[in-house]
Protein backbone atom coordinates (compact mmCIF):
# COMPACT_ATOMS: atom_id res chain seq x y z
CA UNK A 1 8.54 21.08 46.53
CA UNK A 2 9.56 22.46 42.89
CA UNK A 3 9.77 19.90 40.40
CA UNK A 4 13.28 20.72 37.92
CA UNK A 5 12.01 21.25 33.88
CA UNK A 6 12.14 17.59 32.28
CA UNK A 7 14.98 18.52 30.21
CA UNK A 8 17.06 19.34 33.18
CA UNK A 9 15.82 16.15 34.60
CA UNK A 10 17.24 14.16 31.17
CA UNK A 11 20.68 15.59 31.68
CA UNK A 12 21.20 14.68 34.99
CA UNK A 13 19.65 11.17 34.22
CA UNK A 14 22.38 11.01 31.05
CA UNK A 15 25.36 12.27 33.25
CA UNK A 16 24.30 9.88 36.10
CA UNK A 17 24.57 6.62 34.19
CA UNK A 18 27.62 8.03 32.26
CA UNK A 19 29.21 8.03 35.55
CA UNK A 20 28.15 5.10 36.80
CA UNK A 21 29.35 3.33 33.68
CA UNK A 22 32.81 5.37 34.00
CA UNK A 23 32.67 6.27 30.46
CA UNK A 24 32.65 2.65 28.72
CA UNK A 25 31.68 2.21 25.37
CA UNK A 26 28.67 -0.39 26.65
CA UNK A 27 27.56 2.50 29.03
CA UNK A 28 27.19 5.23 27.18
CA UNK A 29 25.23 3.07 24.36
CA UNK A 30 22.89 2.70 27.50
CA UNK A 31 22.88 6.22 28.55
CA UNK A 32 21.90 7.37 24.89
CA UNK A 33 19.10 4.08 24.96
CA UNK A 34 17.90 5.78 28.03
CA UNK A 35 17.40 9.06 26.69
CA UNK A 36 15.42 7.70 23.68
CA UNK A 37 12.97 5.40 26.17
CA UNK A 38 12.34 8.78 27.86
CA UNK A 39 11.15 9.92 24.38
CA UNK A 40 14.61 12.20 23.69
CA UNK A 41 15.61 11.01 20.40
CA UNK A 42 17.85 13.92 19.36
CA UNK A 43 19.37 13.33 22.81
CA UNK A 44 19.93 10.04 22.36
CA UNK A 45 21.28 10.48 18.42
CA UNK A 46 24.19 12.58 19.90
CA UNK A 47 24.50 10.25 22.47
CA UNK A 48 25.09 7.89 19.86
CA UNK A 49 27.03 9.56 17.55
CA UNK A 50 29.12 11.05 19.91
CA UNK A 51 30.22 7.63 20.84
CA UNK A 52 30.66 6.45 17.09
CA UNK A 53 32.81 9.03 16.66
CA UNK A 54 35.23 8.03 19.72
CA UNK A 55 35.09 4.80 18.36
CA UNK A 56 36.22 5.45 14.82
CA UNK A 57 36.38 3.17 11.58
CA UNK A 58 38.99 0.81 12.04
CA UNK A 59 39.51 -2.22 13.48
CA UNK A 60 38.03 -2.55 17.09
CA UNK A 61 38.14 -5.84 19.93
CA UNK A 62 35.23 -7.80 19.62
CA UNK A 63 33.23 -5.97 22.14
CA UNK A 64 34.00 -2.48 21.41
CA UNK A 65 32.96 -3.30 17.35
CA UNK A 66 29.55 -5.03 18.57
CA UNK A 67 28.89 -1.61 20.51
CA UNK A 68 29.66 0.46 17.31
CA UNK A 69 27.12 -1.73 15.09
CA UNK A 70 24.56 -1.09 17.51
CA UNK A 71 25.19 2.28 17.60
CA UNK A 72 25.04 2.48 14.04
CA UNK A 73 22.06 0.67 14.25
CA UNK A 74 19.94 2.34 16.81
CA UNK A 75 21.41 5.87 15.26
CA UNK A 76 19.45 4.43 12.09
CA UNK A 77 16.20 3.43 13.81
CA UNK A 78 16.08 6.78 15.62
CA UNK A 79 16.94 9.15 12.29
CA UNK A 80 14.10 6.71 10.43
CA UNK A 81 11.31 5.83 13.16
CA UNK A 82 11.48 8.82 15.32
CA UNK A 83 13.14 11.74 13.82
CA UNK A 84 12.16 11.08 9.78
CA UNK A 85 15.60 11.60 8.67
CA UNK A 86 15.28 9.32 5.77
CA UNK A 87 18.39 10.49 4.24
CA UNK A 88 20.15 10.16 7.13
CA UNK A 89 18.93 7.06 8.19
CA UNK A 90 20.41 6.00 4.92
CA UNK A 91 23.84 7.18 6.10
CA UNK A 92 23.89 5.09 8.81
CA UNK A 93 22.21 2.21 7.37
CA UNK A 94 25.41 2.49 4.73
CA UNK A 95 28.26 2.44 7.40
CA UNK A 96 26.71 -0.79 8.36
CA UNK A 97 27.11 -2.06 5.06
CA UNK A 98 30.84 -0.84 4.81
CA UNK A 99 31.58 -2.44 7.77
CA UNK A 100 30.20 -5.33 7.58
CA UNK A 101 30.05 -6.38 4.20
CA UNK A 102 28.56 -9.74 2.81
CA UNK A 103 27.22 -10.35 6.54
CA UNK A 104 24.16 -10.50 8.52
CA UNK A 105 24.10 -7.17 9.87
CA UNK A 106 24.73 -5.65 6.10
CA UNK A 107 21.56 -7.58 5.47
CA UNK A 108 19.48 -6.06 7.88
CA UNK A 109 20.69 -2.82 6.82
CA UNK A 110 20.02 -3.61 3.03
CA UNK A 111 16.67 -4.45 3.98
CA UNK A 112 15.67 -1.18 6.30
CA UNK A 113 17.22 0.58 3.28
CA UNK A 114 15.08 -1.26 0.51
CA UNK A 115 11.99 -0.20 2.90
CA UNK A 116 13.16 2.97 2.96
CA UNK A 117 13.88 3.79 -0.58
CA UNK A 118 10.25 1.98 -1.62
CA UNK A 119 7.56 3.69 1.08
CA UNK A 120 9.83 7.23 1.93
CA UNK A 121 11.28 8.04 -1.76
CA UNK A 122 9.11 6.22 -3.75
CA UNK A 123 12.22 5.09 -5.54
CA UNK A 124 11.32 1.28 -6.43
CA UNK A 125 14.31 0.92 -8.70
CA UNK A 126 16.65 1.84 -6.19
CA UNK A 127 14.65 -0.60 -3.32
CA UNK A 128 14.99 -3.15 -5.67
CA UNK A 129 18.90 -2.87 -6.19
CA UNK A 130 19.27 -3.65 -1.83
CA UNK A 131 16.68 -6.01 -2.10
CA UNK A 132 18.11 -8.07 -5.38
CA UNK A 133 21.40 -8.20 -2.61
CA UNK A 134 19.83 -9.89 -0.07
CA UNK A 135 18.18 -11.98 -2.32
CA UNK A 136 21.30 -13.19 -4.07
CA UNK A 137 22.82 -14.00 -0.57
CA UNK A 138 23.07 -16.51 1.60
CA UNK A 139 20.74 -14.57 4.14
CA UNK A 140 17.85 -16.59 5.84
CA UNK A 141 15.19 -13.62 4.12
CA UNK A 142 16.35 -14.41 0.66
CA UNK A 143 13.53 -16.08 -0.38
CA UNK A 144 11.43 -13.20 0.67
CA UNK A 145 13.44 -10.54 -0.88
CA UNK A 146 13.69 -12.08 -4.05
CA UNK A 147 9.60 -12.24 -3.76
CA UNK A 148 9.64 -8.67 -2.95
CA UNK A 149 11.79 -7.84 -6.00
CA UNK A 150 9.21 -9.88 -8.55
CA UNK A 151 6.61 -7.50 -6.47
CA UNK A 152 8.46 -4.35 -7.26
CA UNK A 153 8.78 -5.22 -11.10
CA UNK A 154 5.23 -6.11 -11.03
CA UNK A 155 4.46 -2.17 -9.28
CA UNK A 156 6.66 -0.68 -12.30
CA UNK A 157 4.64 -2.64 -14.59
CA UNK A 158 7.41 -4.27 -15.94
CA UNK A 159 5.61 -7.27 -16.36
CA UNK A 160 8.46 -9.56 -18.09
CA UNK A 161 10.52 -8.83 -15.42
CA UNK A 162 8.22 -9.56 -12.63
CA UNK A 163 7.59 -13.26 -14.42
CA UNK A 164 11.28 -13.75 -14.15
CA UNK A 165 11.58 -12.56 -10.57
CA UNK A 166 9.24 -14.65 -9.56
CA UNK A 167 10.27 -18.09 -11.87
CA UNK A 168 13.67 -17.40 -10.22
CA UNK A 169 12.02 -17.81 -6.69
CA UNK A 170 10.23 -21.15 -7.65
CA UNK A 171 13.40 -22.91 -8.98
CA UNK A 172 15.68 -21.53 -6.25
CA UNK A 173 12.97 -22.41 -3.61
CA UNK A 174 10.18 -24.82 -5.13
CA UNK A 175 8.99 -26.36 -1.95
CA UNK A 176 8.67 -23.20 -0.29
CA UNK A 177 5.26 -21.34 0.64
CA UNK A 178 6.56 -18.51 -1.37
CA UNK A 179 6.69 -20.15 -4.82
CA UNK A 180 3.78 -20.13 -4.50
CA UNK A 181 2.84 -16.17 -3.79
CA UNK A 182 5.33 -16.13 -6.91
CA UNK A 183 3.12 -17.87 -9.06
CA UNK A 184 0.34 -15.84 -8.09
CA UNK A 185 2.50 -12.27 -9.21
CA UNK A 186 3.26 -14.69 -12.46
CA UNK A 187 -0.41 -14.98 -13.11
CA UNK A 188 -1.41 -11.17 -12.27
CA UNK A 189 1.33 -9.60 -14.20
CA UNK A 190 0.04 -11.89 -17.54
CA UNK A 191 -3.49 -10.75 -16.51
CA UNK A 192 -2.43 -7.26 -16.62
CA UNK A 193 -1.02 -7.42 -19.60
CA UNK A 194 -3.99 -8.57 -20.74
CA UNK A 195 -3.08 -11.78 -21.40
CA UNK A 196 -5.90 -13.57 -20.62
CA UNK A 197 -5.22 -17.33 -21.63
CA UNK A 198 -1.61 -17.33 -19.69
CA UNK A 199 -3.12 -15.80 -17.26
CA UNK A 200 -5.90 -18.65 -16.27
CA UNK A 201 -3.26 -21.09 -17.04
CA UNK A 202 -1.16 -19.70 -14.03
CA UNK A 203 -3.54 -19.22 -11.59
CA UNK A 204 -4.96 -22.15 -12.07
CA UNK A 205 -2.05 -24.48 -11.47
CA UNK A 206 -2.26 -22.96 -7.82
CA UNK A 207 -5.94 -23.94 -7.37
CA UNK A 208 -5.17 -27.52 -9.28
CA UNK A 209 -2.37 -27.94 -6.68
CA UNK A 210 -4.18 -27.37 -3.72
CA UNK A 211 -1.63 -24.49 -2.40
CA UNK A 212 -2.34 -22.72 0.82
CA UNK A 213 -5.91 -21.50 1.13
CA UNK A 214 -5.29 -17.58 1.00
CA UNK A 215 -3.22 -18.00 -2.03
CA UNK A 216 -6.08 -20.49 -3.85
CA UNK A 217 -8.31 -17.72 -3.23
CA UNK A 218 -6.49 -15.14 -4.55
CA UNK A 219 -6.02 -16.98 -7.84
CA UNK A 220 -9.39 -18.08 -7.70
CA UNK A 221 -10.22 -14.29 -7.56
CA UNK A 222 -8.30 -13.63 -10.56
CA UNK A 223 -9.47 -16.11 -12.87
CA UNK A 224 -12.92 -15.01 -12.05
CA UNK A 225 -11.95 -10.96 -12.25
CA UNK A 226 -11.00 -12.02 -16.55
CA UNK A 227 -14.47 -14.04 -16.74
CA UNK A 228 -16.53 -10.84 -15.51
CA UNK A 229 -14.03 -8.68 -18.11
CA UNK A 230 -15.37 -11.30 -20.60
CA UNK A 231 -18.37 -10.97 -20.02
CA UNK A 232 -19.19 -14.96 -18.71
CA UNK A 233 -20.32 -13.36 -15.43
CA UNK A 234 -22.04 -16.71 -14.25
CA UNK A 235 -18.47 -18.48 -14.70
CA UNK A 236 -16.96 -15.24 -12.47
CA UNK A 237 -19.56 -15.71 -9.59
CA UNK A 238 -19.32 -19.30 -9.65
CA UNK A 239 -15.34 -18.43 -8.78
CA UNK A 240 -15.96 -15.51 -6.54
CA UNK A 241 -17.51 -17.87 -4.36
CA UNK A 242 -14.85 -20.34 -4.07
CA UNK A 243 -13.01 -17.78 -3.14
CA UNK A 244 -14.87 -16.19 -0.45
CA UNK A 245 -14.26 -18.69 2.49
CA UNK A 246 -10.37 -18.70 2.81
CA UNK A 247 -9.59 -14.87 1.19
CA UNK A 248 -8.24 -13.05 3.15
CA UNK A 249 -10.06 -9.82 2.26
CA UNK A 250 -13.80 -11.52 2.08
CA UNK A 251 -15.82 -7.79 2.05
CA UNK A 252 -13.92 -7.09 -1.26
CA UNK A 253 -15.48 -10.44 -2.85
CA UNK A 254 -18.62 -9.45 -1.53
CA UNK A 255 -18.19 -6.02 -3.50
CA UNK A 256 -16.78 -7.82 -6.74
CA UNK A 257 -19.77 -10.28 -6.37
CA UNK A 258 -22.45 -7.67 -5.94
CA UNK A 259 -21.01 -6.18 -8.60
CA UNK A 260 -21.08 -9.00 -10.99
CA UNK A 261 -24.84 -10.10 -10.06
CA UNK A 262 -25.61 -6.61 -10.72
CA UNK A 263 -24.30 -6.50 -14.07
CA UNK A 264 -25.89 -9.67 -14.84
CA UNK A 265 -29.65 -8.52 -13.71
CA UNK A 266 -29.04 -5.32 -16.32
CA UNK A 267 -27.71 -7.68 -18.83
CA UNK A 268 -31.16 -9.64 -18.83
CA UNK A 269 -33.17 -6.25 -19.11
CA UNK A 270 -30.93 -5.15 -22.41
CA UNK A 271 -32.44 -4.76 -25.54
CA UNK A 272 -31.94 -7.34 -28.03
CA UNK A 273 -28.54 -7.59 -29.94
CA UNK A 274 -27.39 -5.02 -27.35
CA UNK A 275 -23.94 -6.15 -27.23
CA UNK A 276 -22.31 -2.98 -25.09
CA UNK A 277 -24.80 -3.74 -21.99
CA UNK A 278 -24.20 -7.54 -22.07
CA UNK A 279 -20.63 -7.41 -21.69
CA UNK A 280 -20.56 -3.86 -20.18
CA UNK A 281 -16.66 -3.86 -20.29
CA UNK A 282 -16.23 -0.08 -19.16
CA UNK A 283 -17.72 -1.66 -16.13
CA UNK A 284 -15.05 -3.62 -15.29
CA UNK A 285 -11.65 -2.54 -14.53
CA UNK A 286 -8.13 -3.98 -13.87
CA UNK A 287 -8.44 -4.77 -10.01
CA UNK A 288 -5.95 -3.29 -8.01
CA UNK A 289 -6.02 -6.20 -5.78
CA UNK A 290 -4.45 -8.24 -8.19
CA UNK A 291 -1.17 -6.98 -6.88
CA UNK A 292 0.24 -8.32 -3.85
């Protein structure tokens, strides 16, 4: 017995259900969600947005304007995750927005956007602008977004503004788990500004205060990344070590460590009163790992 091509097989599966659901609204969103679990998304994006546009932008009964978010939605997820329409994806993240504004679902969107606009356009100014929204909000994720703006300022290198990101965070939220990862961007971006002294003063009011273990680490691995700049490698292994047993990427303290004890055995075979291989500071470079 002939087997029909798959793609005649995924239009009689799409007319099927549309029949069965006699043309509702709620069945044809399910007819176009079959299509993309079969692996048709541009199937299932005109399924969608040939319901969106029978729906319209006005006004709709309370099930009829659920059915037109998620299709909004899903036509979003499809154009970004399956089809890498990233500008389009946009478009329908937007409509959301429009639609919905100040709510939950303009949230979500804000957020997919943010993602969007930081890891597909490399455009951190313009992620930062949806995230800044949802962290000014009254959205569950607002701690978290305002974290991910201080992170953004700290990727520009816009150091001041990452500090005040990030102090914003801690007196919005103070008792929350992420004042703390906002202390830690507080205490890389004065690092990398090469601000050493405000630097160890930050970090280490996250190891004096006994935050959660990854974090401690990660500070601890700071303050000990501007000892082995300083050349007071013993001081830097001393707080690689701490660090080791809670951090949450151990091999790279292995390599800093190894690193630093190498240094040190090189330092001991210098000649005297030679200053450039004690300290050996071409050796040691800003650590991209003190970013988040």
């Amino acid at each position: 017995m002939r087997r029909r091509p798959a793609h005649l097989a995924r239009a009689a599966l799409l007319a099927g259900l549309l029949a069965l659901a006699c043309r509702s609204p709620e069945g044809r969103l399910e007819a176009a969600n079959a299509l993309r679990h079969k692996g048709d998304a541009r199937g299932a994006l005109n399924g969608y947005k040939a319901l969106l546009a029978d729906l319209g932008e006005g006004p709709l009964p309370e099930g009829e304007a659920a059915v037109r978010w998620k299709a909004l939605k899903f036509s979003g997820d499809v154009s970004y995750l399956d089809l890498g329409d990233y500008t389009g994806a946009v478009s329908y993240y937007r409509r959301i927005i429009s639609l919905y504004p100040g709510g939950k679902e303009a949230h979500e969107a804000r957020e997919v956007i943010g993602d969007i606009y930081r890891d597909r356009f490399n455009d951190r100014l313009a992620a930062i602008a949806q995230y800044a929204d949802v962290a000014a909000s009254d959205s569950p994720d607002a701690a978290k977004y305002q974290l991910e703006v201080a992170r953004q300022y700290l990727e520009l290198k816009r150091y001041a503004q990452a500090r005040t990101e990030a102090r914003i965070l801690r007196e919005r939220w103070p008792t929350s788990d992420l004042a703390d990862e906002a202390q830690l961007i507080t205490g890389q971006a004065w690092a990398l500004e090469k601000k050493d002294d405000e630097a160890l003063g930050a970090f280490r009011v996250l190891v004096d205060r006994r935050t959660r273990p990854d974090i401690a680490a990660r500070a601890l691995e700071g303050e000990a990344h501007i000892f082995a700049q300083a050349g007071k490698l013993d001081r830097a292994l001393e707080l690689y070590a701490q660090a080791l047993p809670t951090h949450p990427n151990p091999d790279a303290i292995r390599t800093d460590i190894e690193a630093v004890r190498d240094r040190r055995e090189r330092a001991k075979t210098a000649k005297p009163g030679d200053r450039a291989a004690a300290f050996d500071h071409d050796k040691v470079k800003p650590s991209p790992r003190e970013a988040p």
